[in-house]
N, C-alpha and C. Protein backbone atom coordinates (compact mmCIF):
# COMPACT_ATOMS: atom_id res chain seq x y z
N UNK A 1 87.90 108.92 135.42
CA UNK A 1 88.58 108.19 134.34
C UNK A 1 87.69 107.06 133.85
N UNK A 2 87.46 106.77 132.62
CA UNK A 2 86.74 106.04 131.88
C UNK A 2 87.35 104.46 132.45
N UNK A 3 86.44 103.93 132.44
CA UNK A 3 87.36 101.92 132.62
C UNK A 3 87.86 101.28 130.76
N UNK A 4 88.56 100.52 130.67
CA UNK A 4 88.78 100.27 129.62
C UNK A 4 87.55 99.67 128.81
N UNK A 5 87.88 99.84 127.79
CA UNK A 5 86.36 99.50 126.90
C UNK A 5 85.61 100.20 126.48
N UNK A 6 85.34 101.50 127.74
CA UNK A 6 84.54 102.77 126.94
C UNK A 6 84.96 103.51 126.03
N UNK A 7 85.92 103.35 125.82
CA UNK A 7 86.90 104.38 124.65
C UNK A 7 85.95 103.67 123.21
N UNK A 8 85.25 102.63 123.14
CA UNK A 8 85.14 102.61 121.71
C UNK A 8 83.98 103.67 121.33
N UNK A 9 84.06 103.88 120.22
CA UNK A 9 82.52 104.85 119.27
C UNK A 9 81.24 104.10 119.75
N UNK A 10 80.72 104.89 120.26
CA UNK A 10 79.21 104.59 120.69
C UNK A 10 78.39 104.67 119.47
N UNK A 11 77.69 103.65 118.65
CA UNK A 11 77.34 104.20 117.81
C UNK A 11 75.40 104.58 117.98
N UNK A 12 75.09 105.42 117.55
CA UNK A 12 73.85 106.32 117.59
C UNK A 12 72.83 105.39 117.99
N UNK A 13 72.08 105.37 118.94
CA UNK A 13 70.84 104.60 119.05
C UNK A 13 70.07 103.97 118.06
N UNK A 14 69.68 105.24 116.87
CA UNK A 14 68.60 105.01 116.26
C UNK A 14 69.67 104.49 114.82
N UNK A 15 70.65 104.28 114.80
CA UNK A 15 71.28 103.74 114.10
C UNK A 15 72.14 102.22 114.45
N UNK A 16 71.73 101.72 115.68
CA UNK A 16 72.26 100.55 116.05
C UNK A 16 71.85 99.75 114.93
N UNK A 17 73.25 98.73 114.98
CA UNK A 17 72.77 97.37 114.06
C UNK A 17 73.58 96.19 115.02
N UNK A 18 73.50 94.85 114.46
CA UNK A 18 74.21 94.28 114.96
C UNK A 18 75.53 94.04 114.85
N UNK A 19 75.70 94.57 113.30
CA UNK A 19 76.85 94.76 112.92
C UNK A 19 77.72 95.55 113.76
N UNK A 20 77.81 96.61 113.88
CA UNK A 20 77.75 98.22 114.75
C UNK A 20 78.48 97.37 116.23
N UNK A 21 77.49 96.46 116.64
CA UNK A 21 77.51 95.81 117.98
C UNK A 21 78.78 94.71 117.91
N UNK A 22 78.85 94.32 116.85
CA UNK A 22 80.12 93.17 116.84
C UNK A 22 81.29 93.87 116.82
N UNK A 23 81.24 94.89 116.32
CA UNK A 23 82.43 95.73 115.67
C UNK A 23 82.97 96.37 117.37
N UNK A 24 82.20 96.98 118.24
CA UNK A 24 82.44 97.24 119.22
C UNK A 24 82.69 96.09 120.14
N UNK A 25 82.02 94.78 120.21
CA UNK A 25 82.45 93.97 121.07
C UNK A 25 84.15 92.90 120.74
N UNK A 26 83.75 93.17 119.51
CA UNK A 26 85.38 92.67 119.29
C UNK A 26 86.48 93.44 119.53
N UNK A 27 86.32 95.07 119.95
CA UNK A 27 87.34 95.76 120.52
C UNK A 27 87.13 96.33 121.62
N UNK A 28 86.50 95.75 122.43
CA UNK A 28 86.42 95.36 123.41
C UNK A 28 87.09 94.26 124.36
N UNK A 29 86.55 93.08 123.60
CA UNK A 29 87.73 91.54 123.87
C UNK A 29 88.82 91.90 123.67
N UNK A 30 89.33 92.45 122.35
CA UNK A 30 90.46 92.88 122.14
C UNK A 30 91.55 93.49 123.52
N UNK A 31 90.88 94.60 123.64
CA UNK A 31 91.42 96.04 125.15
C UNK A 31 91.65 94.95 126.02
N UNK A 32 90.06 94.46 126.33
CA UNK A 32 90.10 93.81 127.93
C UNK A 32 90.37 92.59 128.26
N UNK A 33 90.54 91.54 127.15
CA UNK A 33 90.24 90.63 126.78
C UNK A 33 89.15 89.95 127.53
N UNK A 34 88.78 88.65 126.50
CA UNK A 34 87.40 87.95 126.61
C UNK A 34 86.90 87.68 128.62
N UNK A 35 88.18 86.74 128.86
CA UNK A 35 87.39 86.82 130.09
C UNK A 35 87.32 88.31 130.81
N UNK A 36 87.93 88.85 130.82
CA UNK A 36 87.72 90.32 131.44
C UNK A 36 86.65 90.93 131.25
N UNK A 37 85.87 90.87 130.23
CA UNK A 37 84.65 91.96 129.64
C UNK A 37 83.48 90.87 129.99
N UNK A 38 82.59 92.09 130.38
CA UNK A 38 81.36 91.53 131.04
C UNK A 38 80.67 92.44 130.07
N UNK A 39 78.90 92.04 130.03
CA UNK A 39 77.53 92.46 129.19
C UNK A 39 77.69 93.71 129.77
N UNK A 40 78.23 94.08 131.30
CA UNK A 40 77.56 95.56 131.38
C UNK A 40 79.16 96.53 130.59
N UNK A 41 80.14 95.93 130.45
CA UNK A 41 81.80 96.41 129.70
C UNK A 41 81.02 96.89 128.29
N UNK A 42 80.27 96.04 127.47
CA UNK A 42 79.74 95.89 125.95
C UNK A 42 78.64 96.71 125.81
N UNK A 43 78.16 96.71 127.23
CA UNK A 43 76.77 97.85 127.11
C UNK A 43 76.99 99.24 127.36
N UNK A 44 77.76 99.30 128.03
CA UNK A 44 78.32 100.81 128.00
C UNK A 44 79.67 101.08 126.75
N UNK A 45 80.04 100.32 126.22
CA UNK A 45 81.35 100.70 124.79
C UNK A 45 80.20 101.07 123.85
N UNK A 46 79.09 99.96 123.76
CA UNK A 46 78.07 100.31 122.58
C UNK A 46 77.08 101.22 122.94
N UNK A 47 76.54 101.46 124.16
CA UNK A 47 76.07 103.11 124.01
C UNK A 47 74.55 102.65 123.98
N UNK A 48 74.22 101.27 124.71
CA UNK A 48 72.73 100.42 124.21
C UNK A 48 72.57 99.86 125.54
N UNK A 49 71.76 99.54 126.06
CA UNK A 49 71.29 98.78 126.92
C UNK A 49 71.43 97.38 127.43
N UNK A 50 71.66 96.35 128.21
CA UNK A 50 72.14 94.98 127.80
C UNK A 50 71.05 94.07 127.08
N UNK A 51 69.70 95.08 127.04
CA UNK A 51 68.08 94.28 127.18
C UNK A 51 68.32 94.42 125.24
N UNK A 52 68.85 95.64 124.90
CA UNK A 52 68.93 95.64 123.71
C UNK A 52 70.07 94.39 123.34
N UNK A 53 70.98 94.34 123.42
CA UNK A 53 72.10 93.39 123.61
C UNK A 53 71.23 92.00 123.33
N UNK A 54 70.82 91.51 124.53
CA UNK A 54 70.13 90.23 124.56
C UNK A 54 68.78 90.11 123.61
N UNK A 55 68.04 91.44 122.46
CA UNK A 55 67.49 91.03 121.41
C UNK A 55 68.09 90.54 119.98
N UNK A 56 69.46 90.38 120.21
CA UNK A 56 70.10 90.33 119.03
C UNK A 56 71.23 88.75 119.30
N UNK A 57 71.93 88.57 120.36
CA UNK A 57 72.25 87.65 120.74
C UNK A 57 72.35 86.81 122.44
N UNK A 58 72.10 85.73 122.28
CA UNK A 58 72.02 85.27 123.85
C UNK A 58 73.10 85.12 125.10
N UNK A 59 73.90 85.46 124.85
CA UNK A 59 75.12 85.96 125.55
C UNK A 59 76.40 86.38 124.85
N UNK A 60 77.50 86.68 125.59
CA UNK A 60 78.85 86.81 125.37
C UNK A 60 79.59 86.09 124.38
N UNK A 61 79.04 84.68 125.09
CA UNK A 61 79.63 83.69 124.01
C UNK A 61 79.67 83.90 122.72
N UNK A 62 77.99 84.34 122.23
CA UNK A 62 77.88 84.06 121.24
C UNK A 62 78.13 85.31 119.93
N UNK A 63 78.42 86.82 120.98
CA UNK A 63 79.00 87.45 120.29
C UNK A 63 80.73 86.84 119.97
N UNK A 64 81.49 86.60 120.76
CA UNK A 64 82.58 85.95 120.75
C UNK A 64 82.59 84.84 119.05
N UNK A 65 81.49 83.91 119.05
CA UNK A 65 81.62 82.66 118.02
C UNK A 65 81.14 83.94 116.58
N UNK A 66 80.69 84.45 116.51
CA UNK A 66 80.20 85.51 115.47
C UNK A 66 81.49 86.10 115.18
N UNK A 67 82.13 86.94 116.18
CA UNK A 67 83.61 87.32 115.74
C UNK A 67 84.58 86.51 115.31
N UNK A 68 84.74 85.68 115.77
CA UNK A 68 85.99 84.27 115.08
C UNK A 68 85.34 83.46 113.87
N UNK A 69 83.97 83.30 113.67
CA UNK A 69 83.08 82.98 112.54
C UNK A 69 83.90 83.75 111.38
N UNK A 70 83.74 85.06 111.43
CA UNK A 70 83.63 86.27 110.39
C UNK A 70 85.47 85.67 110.29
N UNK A 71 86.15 85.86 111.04
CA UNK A 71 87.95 85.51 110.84
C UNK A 71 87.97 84.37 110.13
N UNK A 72 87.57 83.09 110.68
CA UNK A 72 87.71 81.97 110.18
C UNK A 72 87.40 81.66 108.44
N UNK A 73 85.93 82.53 108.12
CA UNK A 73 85.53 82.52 107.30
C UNK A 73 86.37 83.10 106.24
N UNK A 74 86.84 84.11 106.29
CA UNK A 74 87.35 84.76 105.91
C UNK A 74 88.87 83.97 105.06
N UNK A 75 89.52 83.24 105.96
CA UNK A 75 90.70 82.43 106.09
C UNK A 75 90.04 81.61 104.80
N UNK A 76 89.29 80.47 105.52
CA UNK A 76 88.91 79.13 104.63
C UNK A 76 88.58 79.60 103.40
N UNK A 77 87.70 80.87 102.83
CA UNK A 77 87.38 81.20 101.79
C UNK A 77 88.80 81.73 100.80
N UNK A 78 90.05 81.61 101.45
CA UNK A 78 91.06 82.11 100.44
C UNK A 78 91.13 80.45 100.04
N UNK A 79 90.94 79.52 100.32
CA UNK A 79 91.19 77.91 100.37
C UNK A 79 90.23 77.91 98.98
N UNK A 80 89.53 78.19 98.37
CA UNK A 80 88.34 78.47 97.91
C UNK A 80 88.45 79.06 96.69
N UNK A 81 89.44 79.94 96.35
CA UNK A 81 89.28 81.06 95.19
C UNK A 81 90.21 80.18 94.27
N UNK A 82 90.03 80.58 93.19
CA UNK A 82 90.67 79.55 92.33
C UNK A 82 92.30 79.87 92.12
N UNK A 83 92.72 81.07 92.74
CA UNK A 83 94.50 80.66 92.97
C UNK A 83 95.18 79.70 93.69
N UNK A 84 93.80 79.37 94.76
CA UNK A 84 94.79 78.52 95.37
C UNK A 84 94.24 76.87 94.69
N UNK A 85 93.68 76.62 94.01
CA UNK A 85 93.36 75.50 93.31
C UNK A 85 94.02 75.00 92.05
N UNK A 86 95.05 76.52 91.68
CA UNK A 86 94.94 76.02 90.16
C UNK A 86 96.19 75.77 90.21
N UNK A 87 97.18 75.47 89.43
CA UNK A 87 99.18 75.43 89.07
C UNK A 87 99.51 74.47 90.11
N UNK A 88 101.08 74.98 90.04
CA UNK A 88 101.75 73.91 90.42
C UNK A 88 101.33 74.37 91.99
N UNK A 89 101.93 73.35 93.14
CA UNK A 89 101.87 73.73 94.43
C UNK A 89 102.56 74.91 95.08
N UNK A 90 103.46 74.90 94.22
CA UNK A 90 104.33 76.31 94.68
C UNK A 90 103.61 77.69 94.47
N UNK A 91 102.65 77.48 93.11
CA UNK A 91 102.79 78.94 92.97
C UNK A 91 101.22 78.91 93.74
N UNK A 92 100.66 77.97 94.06
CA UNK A 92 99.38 78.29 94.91
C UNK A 92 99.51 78.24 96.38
N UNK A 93 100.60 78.00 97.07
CA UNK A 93 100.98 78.21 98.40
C UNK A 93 101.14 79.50 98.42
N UNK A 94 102.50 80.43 97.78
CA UNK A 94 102.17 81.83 97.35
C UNK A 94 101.29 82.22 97.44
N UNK A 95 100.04 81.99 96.54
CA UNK A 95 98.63 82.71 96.64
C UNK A 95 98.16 82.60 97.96
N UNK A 96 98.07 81.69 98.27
CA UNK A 96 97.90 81.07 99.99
C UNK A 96 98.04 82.53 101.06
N UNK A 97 99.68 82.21 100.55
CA UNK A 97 99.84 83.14 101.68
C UNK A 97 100.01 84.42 102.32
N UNK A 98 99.84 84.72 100.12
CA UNK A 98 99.51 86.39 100.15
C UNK A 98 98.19 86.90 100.48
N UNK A 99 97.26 85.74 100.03
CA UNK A 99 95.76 86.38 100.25
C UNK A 99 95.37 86.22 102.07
N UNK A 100 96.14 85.42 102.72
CA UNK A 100 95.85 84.99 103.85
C UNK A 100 96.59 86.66 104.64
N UNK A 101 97.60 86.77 104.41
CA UNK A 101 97.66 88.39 104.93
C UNK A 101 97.37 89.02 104.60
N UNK A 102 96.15 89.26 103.63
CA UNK A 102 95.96 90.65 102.96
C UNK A 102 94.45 90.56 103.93
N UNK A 103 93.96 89.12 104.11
CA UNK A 103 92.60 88.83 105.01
C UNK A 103 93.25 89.23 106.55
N UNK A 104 93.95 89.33 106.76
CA UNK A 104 94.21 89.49 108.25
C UNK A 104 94.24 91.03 108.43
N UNK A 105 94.80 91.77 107.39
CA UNK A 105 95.23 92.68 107.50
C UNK A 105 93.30 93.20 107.14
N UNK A 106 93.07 93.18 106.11
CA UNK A 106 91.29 93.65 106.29
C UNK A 106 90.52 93.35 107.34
N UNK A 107 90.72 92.03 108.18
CA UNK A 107 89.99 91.94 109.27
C UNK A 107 90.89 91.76 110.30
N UNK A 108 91.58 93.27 110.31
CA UNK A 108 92.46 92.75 111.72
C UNK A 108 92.03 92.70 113.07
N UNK A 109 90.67 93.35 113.26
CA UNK A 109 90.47 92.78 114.76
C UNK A 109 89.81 91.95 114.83
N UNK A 110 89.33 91.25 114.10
CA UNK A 110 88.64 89.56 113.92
C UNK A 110 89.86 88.82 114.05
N UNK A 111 90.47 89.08 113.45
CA UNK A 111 91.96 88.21 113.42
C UNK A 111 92.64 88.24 114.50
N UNK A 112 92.92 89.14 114.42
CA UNK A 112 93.65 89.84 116.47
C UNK A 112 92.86 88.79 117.56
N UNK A 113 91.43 88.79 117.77
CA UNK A 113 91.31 87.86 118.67
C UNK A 113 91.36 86.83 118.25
N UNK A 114 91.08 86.04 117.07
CA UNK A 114 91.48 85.05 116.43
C UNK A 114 92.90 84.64 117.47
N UNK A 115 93.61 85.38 117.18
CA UNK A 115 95.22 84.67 117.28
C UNK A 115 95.17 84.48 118.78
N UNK A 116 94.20 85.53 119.70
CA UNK A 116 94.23 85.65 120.88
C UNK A 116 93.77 84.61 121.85
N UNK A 117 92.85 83.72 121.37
CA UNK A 117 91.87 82.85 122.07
C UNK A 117 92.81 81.89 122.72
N UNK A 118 92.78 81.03 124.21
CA UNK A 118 93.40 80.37 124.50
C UNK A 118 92.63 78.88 124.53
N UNK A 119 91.66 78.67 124.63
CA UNK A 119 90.95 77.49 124.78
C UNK A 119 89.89 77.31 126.02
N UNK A 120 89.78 78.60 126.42
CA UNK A 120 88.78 78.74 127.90
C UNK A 120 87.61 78.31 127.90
N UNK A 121 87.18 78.20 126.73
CA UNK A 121 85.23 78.17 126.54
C UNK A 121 85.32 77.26 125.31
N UNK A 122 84.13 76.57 125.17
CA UNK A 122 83.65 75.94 124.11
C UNK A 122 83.90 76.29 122.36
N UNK A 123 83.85 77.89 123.04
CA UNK A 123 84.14 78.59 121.40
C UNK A 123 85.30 78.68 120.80
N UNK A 124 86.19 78.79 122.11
CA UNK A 124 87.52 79.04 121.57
C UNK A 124 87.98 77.66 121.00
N UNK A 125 87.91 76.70 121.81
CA UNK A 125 88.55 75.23 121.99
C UNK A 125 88.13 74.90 120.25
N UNK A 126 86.45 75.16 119.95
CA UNK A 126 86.00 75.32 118.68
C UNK A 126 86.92 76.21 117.62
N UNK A 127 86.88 77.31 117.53
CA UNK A 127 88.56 77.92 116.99
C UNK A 127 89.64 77.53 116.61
N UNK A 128 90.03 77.32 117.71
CA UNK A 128 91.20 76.65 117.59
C UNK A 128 91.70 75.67 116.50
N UNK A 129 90.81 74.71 117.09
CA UNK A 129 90.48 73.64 116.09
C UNK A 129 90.27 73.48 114.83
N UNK A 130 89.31 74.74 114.31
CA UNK A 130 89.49 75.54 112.92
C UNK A 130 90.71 75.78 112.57
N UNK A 131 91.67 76.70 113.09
CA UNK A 131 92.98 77.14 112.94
C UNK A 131 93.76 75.92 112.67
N UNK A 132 93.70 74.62 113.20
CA UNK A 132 94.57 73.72 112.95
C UNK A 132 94.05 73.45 111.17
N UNK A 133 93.11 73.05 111.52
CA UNK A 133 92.36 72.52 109.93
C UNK A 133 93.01 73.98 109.06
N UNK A 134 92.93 74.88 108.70
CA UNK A 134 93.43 75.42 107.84
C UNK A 134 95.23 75.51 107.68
N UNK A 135 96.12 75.37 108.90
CA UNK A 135 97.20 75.36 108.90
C UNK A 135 97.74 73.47 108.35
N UNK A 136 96.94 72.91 108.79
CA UNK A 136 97.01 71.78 107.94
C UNK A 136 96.96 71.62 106.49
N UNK A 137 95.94 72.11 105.89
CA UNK A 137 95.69 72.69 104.17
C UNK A 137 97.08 73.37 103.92
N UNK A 138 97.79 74.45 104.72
CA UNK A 138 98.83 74.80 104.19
C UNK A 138 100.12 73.93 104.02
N UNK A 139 99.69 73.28 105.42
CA UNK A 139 100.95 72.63 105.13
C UNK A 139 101.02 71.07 104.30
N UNK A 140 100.10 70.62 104.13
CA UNK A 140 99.70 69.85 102.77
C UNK A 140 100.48 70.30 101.27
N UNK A 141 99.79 72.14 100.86
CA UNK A 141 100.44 72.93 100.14
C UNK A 141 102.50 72.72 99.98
N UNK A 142 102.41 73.05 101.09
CA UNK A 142 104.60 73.11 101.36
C UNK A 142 104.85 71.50 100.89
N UNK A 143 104.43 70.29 101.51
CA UNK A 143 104.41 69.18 101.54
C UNK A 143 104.48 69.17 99.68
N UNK A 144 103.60 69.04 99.11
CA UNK A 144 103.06 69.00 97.33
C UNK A 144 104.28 69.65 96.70
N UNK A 145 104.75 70.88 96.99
CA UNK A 145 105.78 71.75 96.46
C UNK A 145 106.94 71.42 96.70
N UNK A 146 107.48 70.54 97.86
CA UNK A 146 108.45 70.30 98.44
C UNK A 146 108.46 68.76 97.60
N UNK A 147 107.43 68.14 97.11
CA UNK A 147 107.33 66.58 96.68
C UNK A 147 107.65 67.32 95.13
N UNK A 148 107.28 68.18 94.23
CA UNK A 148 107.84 69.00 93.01
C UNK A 148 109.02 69.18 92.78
N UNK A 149 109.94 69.35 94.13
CA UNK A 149 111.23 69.58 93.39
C UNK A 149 111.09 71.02 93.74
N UNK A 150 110.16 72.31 94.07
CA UNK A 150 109.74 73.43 94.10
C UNK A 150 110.56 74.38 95.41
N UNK A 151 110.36 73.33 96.76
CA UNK A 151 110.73 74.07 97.83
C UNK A 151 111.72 73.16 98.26
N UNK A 152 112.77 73.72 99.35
CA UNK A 152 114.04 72.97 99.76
C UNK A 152 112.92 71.87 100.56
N UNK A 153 114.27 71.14 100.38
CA UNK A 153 113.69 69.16 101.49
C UNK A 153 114.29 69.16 102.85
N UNK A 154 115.15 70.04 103.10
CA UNK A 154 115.56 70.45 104.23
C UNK A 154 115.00 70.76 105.39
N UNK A 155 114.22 71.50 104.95
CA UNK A 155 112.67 71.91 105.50
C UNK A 155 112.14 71.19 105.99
N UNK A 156 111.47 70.99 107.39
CA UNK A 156 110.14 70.19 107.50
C UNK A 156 108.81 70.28 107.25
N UNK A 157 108.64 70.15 106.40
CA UNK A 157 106.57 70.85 106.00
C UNK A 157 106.10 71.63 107.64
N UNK A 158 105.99 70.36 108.97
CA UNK A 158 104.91 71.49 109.15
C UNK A 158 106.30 72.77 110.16
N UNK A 159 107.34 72.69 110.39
CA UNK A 159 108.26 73.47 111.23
C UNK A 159 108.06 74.53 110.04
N UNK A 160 108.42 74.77 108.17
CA UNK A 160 107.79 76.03 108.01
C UNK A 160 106.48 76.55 107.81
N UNK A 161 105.32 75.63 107.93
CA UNK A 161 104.16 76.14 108.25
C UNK A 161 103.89 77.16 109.19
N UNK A 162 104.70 76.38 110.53
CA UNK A 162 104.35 77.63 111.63
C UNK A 162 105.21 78.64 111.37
N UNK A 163 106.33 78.67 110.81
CA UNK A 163 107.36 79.62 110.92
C UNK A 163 106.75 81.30 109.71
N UNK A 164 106.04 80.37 108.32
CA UNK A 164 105.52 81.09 107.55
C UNK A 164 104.02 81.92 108.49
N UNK A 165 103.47 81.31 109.24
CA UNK A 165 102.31 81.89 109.50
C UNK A 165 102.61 82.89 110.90
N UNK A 166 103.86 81.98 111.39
CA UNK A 166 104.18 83.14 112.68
C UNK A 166 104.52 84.39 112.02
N UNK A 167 105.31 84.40 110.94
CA UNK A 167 105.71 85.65 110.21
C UNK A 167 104.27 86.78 109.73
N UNK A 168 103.39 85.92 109.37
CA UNK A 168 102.39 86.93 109.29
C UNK A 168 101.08 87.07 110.07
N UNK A 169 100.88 86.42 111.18
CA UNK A 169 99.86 86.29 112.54
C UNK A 169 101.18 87.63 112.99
N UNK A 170 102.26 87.62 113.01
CA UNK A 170 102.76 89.06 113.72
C UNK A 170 102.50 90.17 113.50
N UNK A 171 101.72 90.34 112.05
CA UNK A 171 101.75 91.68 111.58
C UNK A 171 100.34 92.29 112.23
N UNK A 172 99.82 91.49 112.84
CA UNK A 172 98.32 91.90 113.80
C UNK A 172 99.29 92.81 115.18
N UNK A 173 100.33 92.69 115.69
CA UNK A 173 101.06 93.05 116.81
C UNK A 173 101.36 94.99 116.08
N UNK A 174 101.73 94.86 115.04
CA UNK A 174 102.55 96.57 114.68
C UNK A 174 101.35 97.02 113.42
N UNK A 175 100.87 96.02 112.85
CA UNK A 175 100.25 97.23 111.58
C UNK A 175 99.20 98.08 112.29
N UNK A 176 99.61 98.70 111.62
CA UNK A 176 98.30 99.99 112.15
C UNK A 176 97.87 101.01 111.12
N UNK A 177 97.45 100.46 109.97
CA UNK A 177 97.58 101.92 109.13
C UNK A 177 96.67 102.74 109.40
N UNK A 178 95.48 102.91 110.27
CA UNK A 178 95.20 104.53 110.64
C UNK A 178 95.73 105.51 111.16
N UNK A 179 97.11 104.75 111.82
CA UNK A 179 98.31 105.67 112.67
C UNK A 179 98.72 106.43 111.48
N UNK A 180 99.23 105.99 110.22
CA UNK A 180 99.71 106.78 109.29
C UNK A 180 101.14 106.54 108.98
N UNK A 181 102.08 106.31 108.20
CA UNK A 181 103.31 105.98 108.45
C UNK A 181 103.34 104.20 108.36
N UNK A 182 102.87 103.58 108.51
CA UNK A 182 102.62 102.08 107.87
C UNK A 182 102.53 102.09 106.71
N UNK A 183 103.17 100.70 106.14
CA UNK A 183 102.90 100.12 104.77
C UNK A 183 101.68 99.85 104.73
N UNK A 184 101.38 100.06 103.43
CA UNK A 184 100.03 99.48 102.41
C UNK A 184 99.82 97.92 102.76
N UNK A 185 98.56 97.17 102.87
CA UNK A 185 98.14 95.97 103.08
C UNK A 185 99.30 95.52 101.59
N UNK A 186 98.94 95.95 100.24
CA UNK A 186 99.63 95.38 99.48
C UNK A 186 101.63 95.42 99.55
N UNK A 187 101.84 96.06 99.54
CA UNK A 187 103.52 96.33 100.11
C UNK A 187 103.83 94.94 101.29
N UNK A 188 103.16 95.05 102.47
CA UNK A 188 103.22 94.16 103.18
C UNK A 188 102.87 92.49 102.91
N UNK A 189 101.86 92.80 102.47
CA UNK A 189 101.31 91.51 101.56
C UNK A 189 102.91 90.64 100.69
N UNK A 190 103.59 91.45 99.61
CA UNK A 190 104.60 91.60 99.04
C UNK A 190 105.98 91.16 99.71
N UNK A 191 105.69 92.07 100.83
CA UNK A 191 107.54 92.09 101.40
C UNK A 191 107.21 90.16 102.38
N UNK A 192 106.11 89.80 102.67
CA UNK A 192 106.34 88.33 103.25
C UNK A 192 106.45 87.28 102.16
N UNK A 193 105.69 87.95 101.21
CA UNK A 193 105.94 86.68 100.02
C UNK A 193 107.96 86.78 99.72
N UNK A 194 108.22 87.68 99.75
CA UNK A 194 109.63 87.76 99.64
C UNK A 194 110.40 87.30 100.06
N UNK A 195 110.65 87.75 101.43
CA UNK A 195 111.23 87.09 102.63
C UNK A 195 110.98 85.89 103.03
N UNK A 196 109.84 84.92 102.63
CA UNK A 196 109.55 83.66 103.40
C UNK A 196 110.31 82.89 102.10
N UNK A 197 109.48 83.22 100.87
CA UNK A 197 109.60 82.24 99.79
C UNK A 197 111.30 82.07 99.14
N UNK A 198 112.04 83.45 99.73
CA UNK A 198 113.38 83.31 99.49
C UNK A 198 114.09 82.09 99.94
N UNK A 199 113.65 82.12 100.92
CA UNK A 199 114.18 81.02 102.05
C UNK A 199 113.60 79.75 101.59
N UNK A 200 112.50 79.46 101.45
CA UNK A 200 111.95 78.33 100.98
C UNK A 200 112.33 77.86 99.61
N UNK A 201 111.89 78.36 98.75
CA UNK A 201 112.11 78.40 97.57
C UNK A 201 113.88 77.30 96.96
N UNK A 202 113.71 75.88 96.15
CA UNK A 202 114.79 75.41 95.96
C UNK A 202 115.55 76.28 95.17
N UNK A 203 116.59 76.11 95.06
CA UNK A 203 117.49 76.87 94.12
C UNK A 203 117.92 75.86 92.98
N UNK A 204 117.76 76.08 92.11
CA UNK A 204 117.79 75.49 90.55
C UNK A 204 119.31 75.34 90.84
N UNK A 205 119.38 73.49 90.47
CA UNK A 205 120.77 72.65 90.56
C UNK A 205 121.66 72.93 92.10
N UNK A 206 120.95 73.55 92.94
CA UNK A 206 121.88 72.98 94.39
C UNK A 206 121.53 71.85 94.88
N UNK A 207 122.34 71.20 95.12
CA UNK A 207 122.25 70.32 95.87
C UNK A 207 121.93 70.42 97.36
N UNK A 208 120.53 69.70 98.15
CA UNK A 208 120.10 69.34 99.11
C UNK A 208 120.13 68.22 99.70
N UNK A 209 120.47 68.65 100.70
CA UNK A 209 120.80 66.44 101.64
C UNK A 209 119.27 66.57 102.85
C-alpha cells in the first residue's frame, strides 16, 4: 500500500518545472499536512530526487511560503482591481466578495492550506498575519457601507466580516468540481453574494435600533 502523498501525478522527469513541484507539494501538505510531510514524502509524490528538490528551493519551508505567497497574492490583488475601488461601499464590498470566492475557488489548494496553517513556523505566523490585513480591508469595506445608510447597524462590522468569510473559506471543505455534479465557480460565486448580502443589506425605510 502506497503511504499518503504518493497518490499525486508524478510529473515526467524531463518535463519537471518548479511549477509542476509546487503543485505537488501543496497536495501533499494538503493529504498529510505540513508538519507531517517530510523532503523524502515530496520526493517520492514528485517522482524527482530531493538533490533535484534542493536545486530549486532550500527547504520545506520555503516551498510552504511560495504556496501561501501564490494564495495571498491572489486575495490582495482583488483589493487592487478597480471594482473594488470604485462606487459606493456597498457595491464594492460585493465585488470584494464575489471576486474573493471566485479566487479561492481557482486556487483552491493554495487556499485550502491557506485556511489550514496554524501558526507553527515562521511562515505560517507570517500568513496569518496577511489574512488579518486583508480581513481588515474588508471589514473597513462593511464599516463605510454600514456609515452610508447601505448595510443594517445592527451588525457589528467585524462579527459579519468573519461570518461573511466563514461562509466562503467553507466552500474549500465540499467544492469539488472535477467530481462532477458541483456548481460552476460562477453559480457559487452568485448564490453567496445572495445569501450574505440579503441579510446584510438595509432595507429601504425600516427602522434599525
Amino acid at each position: 500500500m502506497s503511504e499518503p502523498g504518493s497518490r499525486a501525478t508524478s510529473p515526467r522527469r524531463d518535463t519537471y518545472t518548479p511549477e509542476s513541484l509546487l503543485a505537488v507539494a501543496v497536495q501533499v501538505f494538503n493529504e498529510r499536512g505540513y508538519d507531517g510531510t517530510s523532503m523524502e514524502h515530496l520526493s517520492r509524490a514528485a517522482g524527482i530526487s530531493k538533490s533535484s528538490i534542493y536545486h530549486h528551493v532550500r527547504s520545506k519551508e520555503e516551498l510552504l511560503r511560495l504556496a501561501l505567497s501564490r494564495a495571498l497574492d491572489g486575495l490582495f490583488a482583488v483589493l487592487d482591481e478597480p471594482g473594488a475601488g470604485q462606487g459606493r461601499a456597498i457595491e464594492r464590498l460585493e465585488y470584494v466578495t464575489r471576486r474573493t470566492a471566485e479566487v479561492l475557488m481557482a486556487e483552491l489548494p493554495y487556499v485550502t492550506l491557506l485556511l489550514r496553517v496554524r501558526g507553527n513556523t515562521d511562515t505560517e505566523r507570517w500568513a496569518m498575519e496577511r489574512r488579518r490585513e486583508f480581513d481588515h480591508e474588508v471589514a473597513e469595506l462593511l464599516k463605510k457601507a454600514a456609515a452610508d445608510g447601505d448595510l443594517r447597524t445592527d451588525v457589528d462590522a467585524r462579527l459579519a466580516t468573519r461570518l461573511l468569510f466563514g461562509m466562503i473559506n467553507s466552500i474549500v471543505e465540499w467544492y469539488r468540481p472535477e467530481r462532477g455534479g458541483s456548481a460552476g465557480s460562477e453559480e457559487v460565486a452568485e448564490a453567496v453574494i445572495v445569501t450574505a448580502f440579503a441579510g446584510l443589506r438595509a432595507t429601504p425605510g425600516a427602522h434599525q435600533s
